[in-house]
N, C-alpha and C. Protein backbone atom coordinates (compact mmCIF):
# COMPACT_ATOMS: atom_id res chain seq x y z
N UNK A 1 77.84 81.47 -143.74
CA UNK A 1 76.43 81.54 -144.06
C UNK A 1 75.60 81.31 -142.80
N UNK A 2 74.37 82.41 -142.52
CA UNK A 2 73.88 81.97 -141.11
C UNK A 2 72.75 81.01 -141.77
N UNK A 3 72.29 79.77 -140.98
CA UNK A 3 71.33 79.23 -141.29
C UNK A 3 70.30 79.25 -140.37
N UNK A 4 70.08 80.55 -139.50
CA UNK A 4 69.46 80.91 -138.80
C UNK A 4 68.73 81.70 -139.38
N UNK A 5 67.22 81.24 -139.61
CA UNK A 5 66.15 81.70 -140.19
C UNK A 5 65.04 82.04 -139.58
N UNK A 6 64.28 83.40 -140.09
CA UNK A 6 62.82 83.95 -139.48
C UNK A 6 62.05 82.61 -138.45
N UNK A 7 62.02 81.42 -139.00
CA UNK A 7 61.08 80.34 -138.08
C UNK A 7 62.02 79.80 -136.99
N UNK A 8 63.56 79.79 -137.16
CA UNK A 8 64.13 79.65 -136.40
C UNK A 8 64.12 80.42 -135.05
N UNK A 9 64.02 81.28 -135.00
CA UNK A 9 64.00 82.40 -134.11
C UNK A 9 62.38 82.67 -133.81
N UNK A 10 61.60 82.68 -134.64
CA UNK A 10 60.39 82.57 -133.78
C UNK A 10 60.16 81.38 -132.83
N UNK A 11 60.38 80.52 -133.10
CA UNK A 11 60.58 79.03 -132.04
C UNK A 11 60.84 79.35 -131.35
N UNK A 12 61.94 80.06 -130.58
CA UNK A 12 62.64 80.09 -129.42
C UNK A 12 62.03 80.41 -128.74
N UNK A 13 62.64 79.83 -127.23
CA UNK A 13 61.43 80.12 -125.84
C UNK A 13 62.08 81.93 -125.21
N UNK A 14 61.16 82.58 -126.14
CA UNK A 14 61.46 84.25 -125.50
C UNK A 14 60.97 84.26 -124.14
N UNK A 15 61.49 85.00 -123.40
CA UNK A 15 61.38 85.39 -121.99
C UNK A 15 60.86 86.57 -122.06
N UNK A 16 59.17 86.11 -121.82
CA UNK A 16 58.05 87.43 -121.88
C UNK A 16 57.81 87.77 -120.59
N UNK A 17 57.76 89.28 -120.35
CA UNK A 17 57.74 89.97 -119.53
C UNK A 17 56.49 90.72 -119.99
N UNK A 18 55.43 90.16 -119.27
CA UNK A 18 54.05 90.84 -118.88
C UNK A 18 53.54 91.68 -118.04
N UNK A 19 52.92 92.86 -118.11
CA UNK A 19 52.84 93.45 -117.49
C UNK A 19 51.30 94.41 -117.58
N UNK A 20 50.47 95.03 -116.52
CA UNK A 20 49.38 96.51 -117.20
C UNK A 20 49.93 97.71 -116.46
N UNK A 21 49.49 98.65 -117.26
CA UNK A 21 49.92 100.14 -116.94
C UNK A 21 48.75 100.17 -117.97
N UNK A 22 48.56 102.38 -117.82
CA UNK A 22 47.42 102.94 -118.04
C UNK A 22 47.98 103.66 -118.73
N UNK A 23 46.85 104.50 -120.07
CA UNK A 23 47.15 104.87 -120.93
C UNK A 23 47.16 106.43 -120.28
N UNK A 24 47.58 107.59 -121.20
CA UNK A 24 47.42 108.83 -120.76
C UNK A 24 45.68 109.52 -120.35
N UNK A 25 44.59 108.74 -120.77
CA UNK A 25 43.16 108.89 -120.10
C UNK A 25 42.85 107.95 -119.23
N UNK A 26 44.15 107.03 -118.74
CA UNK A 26 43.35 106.39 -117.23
C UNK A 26 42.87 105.05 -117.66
N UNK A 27 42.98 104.60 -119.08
CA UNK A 27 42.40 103.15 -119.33
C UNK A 27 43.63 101.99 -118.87
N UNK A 28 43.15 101.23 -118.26
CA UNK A 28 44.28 100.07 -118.23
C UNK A 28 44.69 99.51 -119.84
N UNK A 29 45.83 99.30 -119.77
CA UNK A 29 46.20 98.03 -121.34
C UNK A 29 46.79 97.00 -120.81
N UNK A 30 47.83 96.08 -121.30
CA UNK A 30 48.40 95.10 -121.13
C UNK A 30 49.37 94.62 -121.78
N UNK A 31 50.69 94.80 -121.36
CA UNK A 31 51.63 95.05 -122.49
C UNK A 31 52.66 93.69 -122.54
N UNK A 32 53.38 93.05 -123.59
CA UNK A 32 54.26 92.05 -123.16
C UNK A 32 55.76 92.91 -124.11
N UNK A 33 56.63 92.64 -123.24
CA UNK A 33 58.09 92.90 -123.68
C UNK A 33 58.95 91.45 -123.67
N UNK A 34 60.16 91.34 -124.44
CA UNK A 34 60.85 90.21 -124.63
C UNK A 34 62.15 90.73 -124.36
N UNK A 35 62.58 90.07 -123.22
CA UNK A 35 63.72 90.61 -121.96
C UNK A 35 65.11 90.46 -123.09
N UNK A 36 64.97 89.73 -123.84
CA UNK A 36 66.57 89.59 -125.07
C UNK A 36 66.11 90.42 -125.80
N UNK A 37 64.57 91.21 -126.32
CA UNK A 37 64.31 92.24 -127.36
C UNK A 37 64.42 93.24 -126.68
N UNK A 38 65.00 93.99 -126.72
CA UNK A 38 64.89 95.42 -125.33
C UNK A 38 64.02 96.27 -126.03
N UNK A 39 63.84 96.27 -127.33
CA UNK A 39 63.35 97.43 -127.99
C UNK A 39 62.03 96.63 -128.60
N UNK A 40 61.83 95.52 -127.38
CA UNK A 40 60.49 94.89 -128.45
C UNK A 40 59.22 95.54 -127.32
N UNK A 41 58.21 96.17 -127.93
CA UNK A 41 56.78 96.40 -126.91
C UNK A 41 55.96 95.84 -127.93
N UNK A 42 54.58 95.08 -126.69
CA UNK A 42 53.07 94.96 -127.50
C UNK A 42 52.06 95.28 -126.82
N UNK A 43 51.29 95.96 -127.51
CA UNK A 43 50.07 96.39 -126.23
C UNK A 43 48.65 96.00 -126.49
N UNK A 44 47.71 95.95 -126.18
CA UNK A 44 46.62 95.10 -125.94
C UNK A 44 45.76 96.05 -124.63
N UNK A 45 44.09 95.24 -125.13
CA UNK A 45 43.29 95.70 -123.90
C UNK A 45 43.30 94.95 -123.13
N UNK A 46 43.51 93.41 -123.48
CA UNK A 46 43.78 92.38 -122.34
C UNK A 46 44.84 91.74 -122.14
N UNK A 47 45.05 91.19 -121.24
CA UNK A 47 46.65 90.32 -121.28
C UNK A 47 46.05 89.16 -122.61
N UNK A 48 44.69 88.64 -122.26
CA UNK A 48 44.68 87.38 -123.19
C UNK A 48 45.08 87.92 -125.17
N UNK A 49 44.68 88.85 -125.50
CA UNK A 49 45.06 89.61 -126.69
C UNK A 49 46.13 89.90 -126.48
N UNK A 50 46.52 90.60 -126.03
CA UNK A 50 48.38 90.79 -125.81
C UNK A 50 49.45 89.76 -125.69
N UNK A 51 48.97 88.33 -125.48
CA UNK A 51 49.70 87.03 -126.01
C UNK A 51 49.17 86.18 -126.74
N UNK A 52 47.75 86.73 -127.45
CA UNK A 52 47.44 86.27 -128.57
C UNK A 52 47.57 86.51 -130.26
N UNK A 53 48.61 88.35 -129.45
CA UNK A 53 48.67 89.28 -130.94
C UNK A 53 50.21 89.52 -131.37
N UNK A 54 50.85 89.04 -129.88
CA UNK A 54 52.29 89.97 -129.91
C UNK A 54 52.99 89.19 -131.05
N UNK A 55 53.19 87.85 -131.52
CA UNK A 55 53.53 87.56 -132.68
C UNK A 55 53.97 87.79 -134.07
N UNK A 56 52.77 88.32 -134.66
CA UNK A 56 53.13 88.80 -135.80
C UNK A 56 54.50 90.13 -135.24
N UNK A 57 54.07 90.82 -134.22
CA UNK A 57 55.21 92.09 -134.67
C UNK A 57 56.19 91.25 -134.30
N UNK A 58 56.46 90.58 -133.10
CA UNK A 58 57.80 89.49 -133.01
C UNK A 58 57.90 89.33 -134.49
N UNK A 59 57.37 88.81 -135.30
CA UNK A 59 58.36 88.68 -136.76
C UNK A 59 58.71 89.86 -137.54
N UNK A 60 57.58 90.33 -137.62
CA UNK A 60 58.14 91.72 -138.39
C UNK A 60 59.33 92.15 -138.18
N UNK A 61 60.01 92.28 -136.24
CA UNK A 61 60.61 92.87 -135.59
C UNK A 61 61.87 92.38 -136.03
N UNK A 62 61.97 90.96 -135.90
CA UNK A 62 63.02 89.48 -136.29
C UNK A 62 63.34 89.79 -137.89
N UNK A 63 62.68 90.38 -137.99
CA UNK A 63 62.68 90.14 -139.86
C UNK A 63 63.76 91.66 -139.73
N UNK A 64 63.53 92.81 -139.78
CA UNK A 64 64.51 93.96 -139.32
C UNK A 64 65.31 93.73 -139.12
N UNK A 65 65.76 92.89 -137.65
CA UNK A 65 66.88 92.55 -137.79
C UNK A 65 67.58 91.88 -138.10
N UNK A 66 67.19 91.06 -138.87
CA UNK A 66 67.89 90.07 -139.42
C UNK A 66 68.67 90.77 -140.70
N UNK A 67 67.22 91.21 -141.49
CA UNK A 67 67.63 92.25 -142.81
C UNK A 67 68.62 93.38 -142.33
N UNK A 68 69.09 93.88 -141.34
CA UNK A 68 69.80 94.74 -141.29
C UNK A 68 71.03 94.54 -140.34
N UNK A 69 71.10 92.83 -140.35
CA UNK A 69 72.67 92.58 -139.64
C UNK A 69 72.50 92.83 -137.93
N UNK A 70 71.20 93.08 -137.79
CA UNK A 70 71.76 93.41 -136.22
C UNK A 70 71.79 91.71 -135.46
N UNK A 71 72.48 91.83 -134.26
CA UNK A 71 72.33 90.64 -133.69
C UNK A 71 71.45 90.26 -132.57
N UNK A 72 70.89 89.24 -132.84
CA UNK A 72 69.65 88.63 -132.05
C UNK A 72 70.06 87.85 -130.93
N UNK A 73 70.00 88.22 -129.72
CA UNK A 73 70.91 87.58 -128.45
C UNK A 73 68.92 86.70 -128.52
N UNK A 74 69.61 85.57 -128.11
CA UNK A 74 68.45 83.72 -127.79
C UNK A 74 69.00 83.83 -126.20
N UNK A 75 67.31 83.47 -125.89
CA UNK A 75 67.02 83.10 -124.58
C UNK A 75 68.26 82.45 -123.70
N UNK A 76 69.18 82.54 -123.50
CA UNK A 76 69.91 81.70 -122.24
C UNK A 76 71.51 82.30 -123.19
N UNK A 77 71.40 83.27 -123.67
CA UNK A 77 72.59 83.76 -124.20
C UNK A 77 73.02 84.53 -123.20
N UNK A 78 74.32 84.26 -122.96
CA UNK A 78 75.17 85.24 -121.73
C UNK A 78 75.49 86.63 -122.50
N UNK A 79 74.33 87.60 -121.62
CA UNK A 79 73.94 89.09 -121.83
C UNK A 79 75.23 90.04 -121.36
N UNK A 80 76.13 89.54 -120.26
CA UNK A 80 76.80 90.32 -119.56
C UNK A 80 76.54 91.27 -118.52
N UNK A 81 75.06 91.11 -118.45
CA UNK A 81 74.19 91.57 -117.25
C UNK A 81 75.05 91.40 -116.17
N UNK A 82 75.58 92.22 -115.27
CA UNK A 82 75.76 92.45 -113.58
C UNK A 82 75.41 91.66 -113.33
N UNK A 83 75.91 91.07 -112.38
CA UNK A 83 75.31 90.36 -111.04
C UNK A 83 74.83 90.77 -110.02
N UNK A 84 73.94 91.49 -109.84
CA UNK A 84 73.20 93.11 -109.24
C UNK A 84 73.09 92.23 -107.74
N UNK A 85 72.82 91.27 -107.57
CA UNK A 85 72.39 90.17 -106.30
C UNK A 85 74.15 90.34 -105.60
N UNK A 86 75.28 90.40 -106.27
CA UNK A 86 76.63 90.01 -105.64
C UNK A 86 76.80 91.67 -105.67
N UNK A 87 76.83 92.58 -106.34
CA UNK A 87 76.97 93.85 -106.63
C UNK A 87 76.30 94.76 -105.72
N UNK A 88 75.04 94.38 -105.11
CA UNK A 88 74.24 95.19 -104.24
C UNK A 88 73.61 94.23 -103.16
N UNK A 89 74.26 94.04 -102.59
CA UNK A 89 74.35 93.08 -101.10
C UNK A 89 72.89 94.04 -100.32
């Protein structure tokens, strides 16, 4: 039985990756991604809205996968990521 639940997983300290880029007419946005969600985006006109909004879809997102078995790699979970630093001297 997992007793790893929707509030459980929102707690966790996600590793947000902030960033702006421009839309296809040239407007800036402000987007945050979650480096263990690969498939998580949020976008915003400001950074301050874009970590004031990204939340709710973080659950929605959490809630998907949970309902559909996929697995949720947590902040400081060994990814198997390269060691790109020893790999590319």
């Amino acid at each position: 039985m997992n007793t790893k639940d929707i509030d459980y997983y929102l707690n966790l300290n996600w590793t947000l990756i902030q960033g702006e880029d421009f839309d296809f007419d040239g407007n800036p946005y402000h987007y945050i991604e979650i480096k263990e969600i690969p498939s998580f985006l949020f976008c915003a006109k400001t950074s301050e809205k874009a970590l004031a909004g990204y939340k709710p879809q973080l659950k929605w997102t959490l809630q998907v996968m949970l309902e559909r078995g996929i697995h949720i790699t947590e902040p400081g979970e060994d990814d198997n990521e390269p060691d790109w630093e020893r790999l590319c001297p």
